[in-house]
N, C-alpha and C. Protein backbone atom coordinates (compact mmCIF):
# COMPACT_ATOMS: atom_id res chain seq x y z
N UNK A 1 -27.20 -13.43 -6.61
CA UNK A 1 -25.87 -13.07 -6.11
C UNK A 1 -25.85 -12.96 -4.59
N UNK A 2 -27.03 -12.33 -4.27
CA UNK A 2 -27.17 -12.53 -2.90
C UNK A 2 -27.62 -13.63 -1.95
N UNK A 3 -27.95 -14.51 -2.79
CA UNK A 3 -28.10 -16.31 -2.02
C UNK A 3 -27.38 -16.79 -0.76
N UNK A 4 -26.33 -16.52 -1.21
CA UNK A 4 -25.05 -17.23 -0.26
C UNK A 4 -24.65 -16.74 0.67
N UNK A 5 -24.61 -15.28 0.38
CA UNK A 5 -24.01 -14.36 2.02
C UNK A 5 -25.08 -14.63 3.13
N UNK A 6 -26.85 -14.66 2.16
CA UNK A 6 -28.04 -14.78 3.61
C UNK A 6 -28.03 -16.22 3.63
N UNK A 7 -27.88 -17.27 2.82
CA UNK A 7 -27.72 -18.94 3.22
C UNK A 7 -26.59 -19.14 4.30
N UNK A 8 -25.82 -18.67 4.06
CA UNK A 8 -24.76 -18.74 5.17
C UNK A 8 -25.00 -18.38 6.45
N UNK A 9 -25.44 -16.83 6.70
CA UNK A 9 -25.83 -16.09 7.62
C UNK A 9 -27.09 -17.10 8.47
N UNK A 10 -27.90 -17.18 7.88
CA UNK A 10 -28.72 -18.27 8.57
C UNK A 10 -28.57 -19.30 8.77
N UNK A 11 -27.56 -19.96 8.23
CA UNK A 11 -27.06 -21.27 8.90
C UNK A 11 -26.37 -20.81 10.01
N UNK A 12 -25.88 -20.29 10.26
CA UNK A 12 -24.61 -19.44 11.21
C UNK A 12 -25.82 -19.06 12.33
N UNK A 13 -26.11 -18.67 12.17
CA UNK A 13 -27.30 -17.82 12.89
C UNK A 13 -28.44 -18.59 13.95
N UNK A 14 -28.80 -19.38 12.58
CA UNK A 14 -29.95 -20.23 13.19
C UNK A 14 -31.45 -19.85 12.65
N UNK A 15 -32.14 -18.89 13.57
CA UNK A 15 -33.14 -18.18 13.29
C UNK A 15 -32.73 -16.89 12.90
N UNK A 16 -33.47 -15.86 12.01
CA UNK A 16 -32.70 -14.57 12.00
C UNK A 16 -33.72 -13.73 11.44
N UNK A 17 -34.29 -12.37 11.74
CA UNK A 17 -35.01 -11.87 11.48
C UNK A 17 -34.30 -10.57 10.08
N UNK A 18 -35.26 -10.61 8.82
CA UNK A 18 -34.85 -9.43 8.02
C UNK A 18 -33.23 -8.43 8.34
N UNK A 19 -33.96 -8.03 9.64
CA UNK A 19 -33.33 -6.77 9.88
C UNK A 19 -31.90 -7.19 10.12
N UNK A 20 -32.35 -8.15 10.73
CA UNK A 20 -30.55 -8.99 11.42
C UNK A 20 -29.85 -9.46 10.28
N UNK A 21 -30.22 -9.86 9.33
CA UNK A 21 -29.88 -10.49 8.11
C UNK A 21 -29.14 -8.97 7.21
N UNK A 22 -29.64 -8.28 7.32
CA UNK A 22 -29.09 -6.97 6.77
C UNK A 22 -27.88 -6.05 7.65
N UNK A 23 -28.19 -6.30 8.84
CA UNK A 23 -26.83 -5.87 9.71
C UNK A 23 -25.87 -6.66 9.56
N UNK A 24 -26.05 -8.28 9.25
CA UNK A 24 -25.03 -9.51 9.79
C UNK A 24 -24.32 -9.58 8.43
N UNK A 25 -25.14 -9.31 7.50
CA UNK A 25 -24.02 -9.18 5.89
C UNK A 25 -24.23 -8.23 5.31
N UNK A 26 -24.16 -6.87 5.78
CA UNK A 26 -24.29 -5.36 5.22
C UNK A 26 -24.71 -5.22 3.85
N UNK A 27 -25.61 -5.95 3.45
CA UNK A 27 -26.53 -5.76 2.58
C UNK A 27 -27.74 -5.06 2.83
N UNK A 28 -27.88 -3.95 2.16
CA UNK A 28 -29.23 -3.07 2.13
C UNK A 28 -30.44 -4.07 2.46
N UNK A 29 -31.36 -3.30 3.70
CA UNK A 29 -33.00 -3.85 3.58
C UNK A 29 -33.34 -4.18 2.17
N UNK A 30 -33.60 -3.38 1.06
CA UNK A 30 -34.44 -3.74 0.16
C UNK A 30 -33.79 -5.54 -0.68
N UNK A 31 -32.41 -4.97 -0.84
CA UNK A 31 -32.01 -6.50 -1.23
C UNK A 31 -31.91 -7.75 -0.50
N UNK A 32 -32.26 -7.35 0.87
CA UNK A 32 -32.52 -9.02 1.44
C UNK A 32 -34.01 -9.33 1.22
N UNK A 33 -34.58 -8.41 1.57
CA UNK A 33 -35.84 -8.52 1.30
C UNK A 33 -36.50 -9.35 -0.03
N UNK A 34 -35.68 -9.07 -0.96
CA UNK A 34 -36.02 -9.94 -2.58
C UNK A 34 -35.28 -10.93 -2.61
N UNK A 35 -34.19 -10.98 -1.97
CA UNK A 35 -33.47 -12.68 -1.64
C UNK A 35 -34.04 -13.38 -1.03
N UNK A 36 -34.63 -13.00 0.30
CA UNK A 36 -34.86 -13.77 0.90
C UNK A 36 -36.69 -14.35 0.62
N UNK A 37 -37.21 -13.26 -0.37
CA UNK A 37 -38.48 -14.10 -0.74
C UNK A 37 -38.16 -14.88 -1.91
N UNK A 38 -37.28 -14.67 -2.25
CA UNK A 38 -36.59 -15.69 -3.62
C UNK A 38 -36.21 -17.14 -2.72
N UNK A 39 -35.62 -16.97 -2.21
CA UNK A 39 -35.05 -18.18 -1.26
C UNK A 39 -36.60 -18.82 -0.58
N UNK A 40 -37.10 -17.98 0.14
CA UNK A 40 -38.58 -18.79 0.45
C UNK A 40 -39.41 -19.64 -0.91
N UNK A 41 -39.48 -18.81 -1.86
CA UNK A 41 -40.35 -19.31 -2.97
C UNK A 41 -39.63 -20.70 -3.60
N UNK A 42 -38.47 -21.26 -3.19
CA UNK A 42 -37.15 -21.54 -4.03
C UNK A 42 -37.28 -23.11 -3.04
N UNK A 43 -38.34 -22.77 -1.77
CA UNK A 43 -37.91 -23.64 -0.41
C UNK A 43 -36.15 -23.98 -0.03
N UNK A 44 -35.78 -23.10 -0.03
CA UNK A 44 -34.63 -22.70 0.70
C UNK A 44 -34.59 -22.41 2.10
N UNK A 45 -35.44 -21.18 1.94
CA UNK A 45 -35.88 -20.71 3.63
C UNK A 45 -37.13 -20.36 4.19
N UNK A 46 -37.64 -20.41 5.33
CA UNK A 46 -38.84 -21.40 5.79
C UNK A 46 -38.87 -19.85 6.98
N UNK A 47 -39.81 -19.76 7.43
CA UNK A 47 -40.53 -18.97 8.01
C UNK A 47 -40.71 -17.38 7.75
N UNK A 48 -41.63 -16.85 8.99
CA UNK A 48 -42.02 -14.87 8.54
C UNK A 48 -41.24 -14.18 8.96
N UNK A 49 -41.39 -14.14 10.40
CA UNK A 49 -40.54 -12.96 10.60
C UNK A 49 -39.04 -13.02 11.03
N UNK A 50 -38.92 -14.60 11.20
CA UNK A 50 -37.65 -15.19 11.28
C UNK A 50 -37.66 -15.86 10.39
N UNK A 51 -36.02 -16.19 9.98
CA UNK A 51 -36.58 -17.48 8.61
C UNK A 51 -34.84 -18.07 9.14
N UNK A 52 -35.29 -19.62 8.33
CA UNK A 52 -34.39 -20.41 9.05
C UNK A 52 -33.85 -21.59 7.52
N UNK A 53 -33.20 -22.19 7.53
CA UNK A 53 -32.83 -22.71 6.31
C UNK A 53 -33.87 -23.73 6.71
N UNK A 54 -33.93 -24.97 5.36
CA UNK A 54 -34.79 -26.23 5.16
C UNK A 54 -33.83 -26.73 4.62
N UNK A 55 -34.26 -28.34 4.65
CA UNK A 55 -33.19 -29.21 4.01
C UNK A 55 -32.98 -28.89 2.69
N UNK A 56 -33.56 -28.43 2.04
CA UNK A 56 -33.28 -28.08 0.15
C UNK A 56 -32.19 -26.43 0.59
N UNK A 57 -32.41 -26.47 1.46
CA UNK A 57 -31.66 -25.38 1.36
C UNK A 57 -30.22 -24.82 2.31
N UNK A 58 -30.29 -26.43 2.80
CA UNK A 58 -28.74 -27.04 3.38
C UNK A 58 -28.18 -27.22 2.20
N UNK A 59 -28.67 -28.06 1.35
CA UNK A 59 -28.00 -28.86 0.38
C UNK A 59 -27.68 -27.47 -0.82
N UNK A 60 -28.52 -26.67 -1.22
CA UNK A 60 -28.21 -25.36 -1.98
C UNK A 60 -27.06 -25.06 -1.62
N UNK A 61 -27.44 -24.34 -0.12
CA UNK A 61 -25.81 -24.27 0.45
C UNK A 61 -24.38 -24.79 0.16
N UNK A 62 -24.51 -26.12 0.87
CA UNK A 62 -23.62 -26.48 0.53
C UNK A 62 -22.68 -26.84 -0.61
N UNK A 63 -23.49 -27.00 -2.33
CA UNK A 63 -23.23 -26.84 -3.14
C UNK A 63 -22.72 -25.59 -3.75
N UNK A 64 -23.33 -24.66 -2.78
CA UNK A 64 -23.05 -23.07 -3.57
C UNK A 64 -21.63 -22.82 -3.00
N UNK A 65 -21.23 -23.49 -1.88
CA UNK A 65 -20.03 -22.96 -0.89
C UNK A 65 -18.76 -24.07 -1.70
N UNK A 66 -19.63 -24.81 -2.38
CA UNK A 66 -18.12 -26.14 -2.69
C UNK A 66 -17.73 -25.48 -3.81
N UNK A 67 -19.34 -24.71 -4.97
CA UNK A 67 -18.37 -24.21 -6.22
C UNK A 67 -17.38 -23.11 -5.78
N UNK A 68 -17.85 -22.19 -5.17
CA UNK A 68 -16.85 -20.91 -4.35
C UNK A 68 -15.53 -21.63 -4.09
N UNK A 69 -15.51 -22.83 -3.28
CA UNK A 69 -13.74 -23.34 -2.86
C UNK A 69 -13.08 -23.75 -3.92
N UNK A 70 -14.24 -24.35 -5.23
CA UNK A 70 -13.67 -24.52 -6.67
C UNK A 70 -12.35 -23.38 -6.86
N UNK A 71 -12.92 -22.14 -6.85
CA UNK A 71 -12.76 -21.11 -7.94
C UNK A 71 -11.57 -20.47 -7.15
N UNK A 72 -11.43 -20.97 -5.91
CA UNK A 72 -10.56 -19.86 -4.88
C UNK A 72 -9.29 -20.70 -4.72
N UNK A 73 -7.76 -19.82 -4.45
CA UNK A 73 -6.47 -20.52 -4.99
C UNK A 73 -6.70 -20.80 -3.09
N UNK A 74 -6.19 -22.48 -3.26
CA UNK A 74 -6.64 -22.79 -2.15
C UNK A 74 -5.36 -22.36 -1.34
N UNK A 75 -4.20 -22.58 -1.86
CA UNK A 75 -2.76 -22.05 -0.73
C UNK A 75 -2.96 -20.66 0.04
N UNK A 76 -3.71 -19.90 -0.79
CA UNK A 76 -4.01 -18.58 0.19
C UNK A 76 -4.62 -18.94 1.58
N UNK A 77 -5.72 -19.73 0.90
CA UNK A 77 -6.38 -20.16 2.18
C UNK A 77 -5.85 -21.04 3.13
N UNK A 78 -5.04 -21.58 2.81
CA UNK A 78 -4.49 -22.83 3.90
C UNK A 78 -3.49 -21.71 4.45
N UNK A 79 -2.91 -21.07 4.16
CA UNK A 79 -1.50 -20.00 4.95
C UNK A 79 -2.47 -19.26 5.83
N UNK A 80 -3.33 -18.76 5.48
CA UNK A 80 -4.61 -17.89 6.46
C UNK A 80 -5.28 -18.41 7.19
N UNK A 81 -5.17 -19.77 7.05
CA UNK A 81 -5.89 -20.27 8.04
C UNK A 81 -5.23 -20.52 9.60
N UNK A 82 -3.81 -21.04 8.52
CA UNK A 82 -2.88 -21.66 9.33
C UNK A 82 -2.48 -20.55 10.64
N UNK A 83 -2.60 -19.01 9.64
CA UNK A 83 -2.11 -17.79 10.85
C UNK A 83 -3.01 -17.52 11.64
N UNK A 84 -4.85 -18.00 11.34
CA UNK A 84 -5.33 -17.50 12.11
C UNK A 84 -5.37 -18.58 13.16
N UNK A 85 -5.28 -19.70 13.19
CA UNK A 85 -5.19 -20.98 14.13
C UNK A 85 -4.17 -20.52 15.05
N UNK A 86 -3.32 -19.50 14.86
CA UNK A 86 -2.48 -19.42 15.63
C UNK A 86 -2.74 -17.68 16.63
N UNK A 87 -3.33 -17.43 15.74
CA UNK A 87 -3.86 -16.10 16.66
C UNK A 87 -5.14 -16.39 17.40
N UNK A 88 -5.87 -17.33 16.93
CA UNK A 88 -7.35 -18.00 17.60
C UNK A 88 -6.84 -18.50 18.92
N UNK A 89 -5.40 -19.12 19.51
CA UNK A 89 -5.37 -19.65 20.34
C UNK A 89 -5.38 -18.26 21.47
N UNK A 90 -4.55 -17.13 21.21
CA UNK A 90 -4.94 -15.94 21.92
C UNK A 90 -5.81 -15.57 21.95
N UNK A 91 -6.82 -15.53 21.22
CA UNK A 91 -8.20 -15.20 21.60
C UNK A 91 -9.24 -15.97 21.94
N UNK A 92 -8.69 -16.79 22.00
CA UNK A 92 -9.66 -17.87 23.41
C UNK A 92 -9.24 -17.78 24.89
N UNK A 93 -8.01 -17.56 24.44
CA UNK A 93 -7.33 -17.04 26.01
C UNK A 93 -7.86 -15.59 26.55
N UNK A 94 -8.25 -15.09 25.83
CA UNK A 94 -8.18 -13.70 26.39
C UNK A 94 -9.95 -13.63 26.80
N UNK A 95 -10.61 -14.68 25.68
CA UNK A 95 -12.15 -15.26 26.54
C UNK A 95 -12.65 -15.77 27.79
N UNK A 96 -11.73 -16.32 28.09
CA UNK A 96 -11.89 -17.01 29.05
C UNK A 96 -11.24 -16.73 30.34
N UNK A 97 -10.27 -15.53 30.30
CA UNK A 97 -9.43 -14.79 31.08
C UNK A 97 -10.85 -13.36 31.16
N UNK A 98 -11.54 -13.27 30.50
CA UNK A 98 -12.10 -12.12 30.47
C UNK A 98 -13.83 -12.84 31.79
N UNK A 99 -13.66 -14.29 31.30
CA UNK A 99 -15.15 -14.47 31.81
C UNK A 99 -14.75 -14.90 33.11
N UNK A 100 -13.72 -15.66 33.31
CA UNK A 100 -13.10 -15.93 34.80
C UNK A 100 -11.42 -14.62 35.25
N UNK A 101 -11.94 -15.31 36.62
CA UNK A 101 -10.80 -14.44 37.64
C UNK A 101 -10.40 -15.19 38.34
N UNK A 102 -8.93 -15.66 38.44
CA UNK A 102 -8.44 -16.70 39.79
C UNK A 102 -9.54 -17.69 39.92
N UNK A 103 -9.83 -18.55 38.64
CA UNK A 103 -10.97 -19.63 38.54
C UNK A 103 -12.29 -19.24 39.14
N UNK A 104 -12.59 -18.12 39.39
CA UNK A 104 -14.29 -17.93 39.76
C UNK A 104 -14.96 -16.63 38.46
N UNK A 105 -16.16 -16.70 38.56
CA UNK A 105 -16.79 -15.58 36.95
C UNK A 105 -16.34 -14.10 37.60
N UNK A 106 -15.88 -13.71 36.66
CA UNK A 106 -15.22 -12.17 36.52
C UNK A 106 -16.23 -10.98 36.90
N UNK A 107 -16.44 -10.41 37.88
CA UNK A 107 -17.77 -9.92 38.12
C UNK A 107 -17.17 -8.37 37.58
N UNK A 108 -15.91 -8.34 37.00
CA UNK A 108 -15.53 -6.70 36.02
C UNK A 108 -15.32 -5.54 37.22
N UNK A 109 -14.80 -6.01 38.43
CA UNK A 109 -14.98 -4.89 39.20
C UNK A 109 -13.71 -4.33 39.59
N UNK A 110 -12.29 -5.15 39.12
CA UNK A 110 -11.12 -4.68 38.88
C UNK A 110 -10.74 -4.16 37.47
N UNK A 111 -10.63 -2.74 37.04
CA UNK A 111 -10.89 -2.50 36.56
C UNK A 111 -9.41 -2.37 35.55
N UNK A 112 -8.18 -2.67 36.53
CA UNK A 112 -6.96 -2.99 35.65
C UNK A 112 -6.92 -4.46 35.12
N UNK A 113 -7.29 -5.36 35.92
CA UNK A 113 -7.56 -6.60 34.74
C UNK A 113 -8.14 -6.41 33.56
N UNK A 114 -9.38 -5.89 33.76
CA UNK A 114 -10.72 -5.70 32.51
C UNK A 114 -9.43 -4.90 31.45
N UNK A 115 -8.78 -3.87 32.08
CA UNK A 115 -7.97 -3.32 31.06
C UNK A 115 -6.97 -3.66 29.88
N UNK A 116 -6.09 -4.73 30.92
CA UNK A 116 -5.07 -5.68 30.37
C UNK A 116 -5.60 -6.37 29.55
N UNK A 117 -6.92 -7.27 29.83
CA UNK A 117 -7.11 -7.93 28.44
C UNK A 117 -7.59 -7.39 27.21
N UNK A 118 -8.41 -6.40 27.59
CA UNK A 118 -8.84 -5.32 25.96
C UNK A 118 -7.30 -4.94 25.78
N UNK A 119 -6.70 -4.65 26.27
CA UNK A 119 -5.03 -3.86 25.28
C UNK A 119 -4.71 -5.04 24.62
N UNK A 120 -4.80 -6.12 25.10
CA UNK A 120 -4.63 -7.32 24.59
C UNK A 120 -5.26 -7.92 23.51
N UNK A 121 -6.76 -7.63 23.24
CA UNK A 121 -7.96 -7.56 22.58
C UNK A 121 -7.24 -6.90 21.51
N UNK A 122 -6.99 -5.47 21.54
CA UNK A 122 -6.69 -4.49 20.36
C UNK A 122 -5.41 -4.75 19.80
N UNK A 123 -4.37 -5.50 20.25
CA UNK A 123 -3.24 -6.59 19.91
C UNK A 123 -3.64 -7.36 18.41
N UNK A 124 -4.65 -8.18 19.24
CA UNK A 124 -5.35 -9.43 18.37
C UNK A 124 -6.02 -8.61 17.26
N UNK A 125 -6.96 -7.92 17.49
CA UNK A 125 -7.59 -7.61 16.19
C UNK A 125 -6.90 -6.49 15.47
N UNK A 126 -5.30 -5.85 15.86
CA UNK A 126 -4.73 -6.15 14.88
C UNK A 126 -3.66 -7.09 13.98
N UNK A 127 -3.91 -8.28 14.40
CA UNK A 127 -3.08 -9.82 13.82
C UNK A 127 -4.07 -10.29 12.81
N UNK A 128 -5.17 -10.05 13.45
CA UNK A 128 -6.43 -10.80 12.25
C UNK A 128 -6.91 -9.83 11.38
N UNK A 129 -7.39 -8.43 11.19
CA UNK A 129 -7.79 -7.98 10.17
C UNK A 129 -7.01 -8.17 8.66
N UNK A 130 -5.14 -8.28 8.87
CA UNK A 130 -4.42 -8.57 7.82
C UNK A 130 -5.03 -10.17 7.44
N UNK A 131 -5.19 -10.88 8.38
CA UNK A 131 -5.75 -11.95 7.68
C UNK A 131 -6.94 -12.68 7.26
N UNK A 132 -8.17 -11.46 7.17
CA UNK A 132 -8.83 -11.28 6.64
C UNK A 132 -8.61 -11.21 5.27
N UNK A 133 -8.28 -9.65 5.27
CA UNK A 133 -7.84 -9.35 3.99
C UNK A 133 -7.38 -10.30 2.85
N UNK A 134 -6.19 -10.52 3.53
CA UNK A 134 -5.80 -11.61 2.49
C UNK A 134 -7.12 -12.65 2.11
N UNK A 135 -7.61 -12.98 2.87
CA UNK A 135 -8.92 -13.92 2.39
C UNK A 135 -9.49 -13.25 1.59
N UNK A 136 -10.29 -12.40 1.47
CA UNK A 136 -10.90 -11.47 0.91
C UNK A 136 -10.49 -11.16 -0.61
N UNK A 137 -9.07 -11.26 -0.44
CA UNK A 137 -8.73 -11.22 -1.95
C UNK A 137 -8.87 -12.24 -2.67
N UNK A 138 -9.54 -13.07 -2.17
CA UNK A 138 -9.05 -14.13 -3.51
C UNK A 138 -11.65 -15.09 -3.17
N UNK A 139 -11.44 -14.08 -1.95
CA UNK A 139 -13.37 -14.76 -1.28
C UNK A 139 -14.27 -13.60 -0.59
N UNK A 140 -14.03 -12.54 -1.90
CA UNK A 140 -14.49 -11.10 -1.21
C UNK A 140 -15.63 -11.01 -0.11
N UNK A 141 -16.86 -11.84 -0.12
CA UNK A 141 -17.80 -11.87 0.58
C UNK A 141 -17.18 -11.48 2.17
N UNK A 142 -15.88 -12.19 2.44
CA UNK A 142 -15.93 -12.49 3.76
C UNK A 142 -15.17 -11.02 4.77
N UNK A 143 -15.00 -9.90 3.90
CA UNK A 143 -14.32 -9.19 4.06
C UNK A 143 -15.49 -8.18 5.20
N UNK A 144 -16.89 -8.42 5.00
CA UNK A 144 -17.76 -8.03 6.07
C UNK A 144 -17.81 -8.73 7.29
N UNK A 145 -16.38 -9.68 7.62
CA UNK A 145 -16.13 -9.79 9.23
C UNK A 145 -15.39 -9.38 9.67
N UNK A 146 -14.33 -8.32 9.23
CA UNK A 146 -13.41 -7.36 9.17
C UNK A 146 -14.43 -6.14 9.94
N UNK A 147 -14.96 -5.90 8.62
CA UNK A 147 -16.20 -4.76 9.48
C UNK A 147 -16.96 -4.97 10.76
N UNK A 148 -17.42 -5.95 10.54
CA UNK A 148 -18.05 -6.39 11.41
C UNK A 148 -17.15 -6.45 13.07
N UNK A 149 -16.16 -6.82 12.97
CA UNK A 149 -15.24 -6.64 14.20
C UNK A 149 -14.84 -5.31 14.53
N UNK A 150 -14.65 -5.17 13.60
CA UNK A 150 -14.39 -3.09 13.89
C UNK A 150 -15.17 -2.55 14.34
N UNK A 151 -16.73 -2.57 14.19
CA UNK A 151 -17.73 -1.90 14.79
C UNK A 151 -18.18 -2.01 16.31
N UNK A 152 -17.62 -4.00 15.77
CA UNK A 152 -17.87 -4.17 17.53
C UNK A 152 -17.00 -3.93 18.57
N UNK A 153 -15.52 -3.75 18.07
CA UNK A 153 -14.31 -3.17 18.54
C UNK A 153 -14.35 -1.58 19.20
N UNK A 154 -15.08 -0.88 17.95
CA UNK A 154 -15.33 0.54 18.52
C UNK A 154 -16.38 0.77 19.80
N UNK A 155 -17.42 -0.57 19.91
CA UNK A 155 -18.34 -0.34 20.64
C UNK A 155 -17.94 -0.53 22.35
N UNK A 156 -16.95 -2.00 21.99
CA UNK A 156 -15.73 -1.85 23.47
C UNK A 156 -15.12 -0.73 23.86
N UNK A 157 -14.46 -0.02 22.80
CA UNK A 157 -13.69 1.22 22.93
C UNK A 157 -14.17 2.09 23.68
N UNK A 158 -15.52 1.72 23.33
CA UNK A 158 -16.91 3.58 23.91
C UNK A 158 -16.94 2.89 24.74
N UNK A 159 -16.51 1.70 25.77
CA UNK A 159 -16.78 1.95 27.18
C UNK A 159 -17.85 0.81 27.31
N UNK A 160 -18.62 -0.23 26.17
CA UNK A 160 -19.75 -0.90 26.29
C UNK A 160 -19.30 -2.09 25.97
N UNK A 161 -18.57 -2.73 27.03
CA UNK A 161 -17.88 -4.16 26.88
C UNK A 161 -18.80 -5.15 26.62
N UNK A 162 -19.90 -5.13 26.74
CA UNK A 162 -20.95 -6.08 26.24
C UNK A 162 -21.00 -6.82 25.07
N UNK A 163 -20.21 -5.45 24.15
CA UNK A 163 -19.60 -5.77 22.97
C UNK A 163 -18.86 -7.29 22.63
N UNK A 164 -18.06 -7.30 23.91
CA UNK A 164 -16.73 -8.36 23.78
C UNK A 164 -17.13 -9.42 23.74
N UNK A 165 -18.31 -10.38 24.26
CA UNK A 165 -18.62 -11.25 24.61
C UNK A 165 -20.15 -11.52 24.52
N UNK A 166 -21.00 -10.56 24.27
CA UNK A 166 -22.44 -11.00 24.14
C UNK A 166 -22.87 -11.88 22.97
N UNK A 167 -23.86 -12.54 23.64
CA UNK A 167 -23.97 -14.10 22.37
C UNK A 167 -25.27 -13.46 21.87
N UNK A 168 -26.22 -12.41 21.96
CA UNK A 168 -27.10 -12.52 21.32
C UNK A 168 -27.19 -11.30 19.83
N UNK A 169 -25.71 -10.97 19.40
CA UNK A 169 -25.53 -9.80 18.69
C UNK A 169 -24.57 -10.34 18.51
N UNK A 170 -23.82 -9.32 16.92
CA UNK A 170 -22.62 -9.58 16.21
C UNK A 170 -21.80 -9.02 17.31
N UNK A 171 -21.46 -9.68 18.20
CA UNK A 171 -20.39 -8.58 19.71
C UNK A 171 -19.02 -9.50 18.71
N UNK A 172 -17.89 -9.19 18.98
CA UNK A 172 -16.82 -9.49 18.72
C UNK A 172 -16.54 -10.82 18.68
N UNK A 173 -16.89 -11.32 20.17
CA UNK A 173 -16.79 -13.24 20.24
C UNK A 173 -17.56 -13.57 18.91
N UNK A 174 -19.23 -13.50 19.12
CA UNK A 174 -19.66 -14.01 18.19
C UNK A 174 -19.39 -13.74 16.41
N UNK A 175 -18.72 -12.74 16.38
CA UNK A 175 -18.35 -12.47 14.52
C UNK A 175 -17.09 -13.51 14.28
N UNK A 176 -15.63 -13.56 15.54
CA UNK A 176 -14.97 -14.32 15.26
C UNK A 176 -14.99 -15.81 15.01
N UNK A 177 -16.46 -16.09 16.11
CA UNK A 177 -16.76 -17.40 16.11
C UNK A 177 -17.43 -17.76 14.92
N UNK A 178 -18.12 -17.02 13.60
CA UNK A 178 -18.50 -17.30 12.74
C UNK A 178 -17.58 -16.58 11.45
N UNK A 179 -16.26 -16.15 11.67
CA UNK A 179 -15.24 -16.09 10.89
C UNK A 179 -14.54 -17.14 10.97
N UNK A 180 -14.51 -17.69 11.74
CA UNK A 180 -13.44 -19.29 12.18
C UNK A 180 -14.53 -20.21 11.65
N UNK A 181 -15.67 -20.27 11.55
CA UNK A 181 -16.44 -21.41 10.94
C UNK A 181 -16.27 -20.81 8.70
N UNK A 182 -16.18 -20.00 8.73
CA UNK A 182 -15.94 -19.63 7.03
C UNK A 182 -14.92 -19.97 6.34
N UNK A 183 -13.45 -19.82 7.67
CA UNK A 183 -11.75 -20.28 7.03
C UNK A 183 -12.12 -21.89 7.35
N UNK A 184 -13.09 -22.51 7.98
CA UNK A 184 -13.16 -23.73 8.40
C UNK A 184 -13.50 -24.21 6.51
N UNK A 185 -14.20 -23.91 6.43
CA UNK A 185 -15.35 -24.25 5.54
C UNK A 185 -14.66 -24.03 4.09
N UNK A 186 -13.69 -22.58 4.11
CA UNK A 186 -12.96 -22.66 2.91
C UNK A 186 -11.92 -23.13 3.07
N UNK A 187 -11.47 -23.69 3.97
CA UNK A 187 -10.31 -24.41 3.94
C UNK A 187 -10.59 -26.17 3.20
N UNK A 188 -11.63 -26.96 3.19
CA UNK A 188 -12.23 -27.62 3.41
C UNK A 188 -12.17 -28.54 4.06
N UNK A 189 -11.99 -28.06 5.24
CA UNK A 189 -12.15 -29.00 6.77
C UNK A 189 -13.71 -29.01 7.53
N UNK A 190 -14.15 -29.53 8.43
CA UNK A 190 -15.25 -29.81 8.95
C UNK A 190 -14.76 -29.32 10.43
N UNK A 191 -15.59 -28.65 11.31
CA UNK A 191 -15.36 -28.34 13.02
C UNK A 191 -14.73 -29.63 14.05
N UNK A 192 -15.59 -30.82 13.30
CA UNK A 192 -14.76 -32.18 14.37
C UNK A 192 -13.65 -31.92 13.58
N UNK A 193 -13.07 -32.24 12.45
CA UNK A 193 -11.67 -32.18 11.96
C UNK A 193 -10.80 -31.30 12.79
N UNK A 194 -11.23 -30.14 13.15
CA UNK A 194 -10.61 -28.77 13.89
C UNK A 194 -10.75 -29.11 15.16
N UNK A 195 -11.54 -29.64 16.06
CA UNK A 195 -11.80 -29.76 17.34
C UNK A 195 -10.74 -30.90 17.41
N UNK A 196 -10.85 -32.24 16.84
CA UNK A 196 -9.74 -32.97 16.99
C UNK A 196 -7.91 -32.67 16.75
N UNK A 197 -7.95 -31.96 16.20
CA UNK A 197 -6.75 -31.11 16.08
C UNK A 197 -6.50 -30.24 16.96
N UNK A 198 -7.74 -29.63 17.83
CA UNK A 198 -6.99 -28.68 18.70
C UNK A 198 -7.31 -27.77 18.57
N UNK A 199 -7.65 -26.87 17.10
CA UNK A 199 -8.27 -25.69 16.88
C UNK A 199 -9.58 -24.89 16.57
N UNK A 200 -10.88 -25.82 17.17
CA UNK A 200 -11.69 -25.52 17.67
C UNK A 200 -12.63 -24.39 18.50
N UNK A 201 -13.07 -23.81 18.51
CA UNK A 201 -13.13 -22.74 19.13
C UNK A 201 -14.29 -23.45 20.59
């Protein structure tokens, strides 16, 4: 049962150690721990203290993710997608407004800009948690990027904007950027399909 949330996670991921694997899909240590030696023994997933998918275990994947779009009423998903394509375009804006200033890198030292775009931030993530949800009802797994944004939301809040934008942790950019690859995936579109369209991240 637990296959798919850590097959995913490590495709998403890349390399990913235990511990990260248990923060990134709030599954208890002990149960990744028996997935993920199930998945090694299975040649699914390939290394110790990081482990990374193998080709038998692309292809697992991807089979495990096509029966899931089987079973799920796909109109939910196409209306959720459709709303979040449209709230994604504000939050690329508010990325890239956050990393530049008057076209040069934002060195954060005006401290009413930095402001304007988090009020703006807390705008957005409340447009997308409703459309989560709705996903969730019908593809429960995915309802731990809901959480997952909230935590990193609260961690902006406390003052540790690192949160907003750091690529090497679930910070906010990176959970949305691997929530927009899941509505990709249950929608059943591909990233060039989305990049050629425009909604790309």
């Amino acid at each position: 049962m637990n296959a798919l949330p850590i097959l995913q996670a490590v495709r998403l991921k890349g390399r990913v150690s235990r511990p990260d694997l248990s923060i990134t899909t709030g599954l208890d240590g002990s149960s990744v721990e028996t997935a993920v030696a199930e998945l090694i023994s299975a040649g699914h997933l390939t290394g110790d203290t990081r482990v990374r998918l193998t080709i038998a275990g692309r292809e697992k994947l991807s089979a495990m993710l096509s029966a899931e779009r089987s079973g799920i009423d796909s109109a939910v998903i196409t209306e959720a997608y459709a709303r979040f394509c449209d709230v994604n375009g504000a939050f690329k804006a508010l990325v890239t407004e956050w990393q530049l200033k008057d076209g040069e890198p934002n060195d954060h030292t005006d401290a009413d800009y930095d402001t304007a775009i988090l009020t703006r931030l807390f705008d957005v993530h409340d447009q997308v948690i409703p459309i989560i949800a709705d996903v969730a009802a019908v593809m429960p797994r995915v309802q731990v990027y809901a959480d997952k944004l909230c935590t990193a939301l609260k961690k902006v809040q406390a003052g540790d904007t690192s949160w907003f934008t750091m690529p090497i942790a679930d910070s906010y950019h990176t959970v949305w950027f691997e929530l927009h690859e899941e509505l990709i995936g249950a929608a059943g579109l591909t990233r060039e399909e989305e990049a050629q369209a425009g909604h790309a991240q």
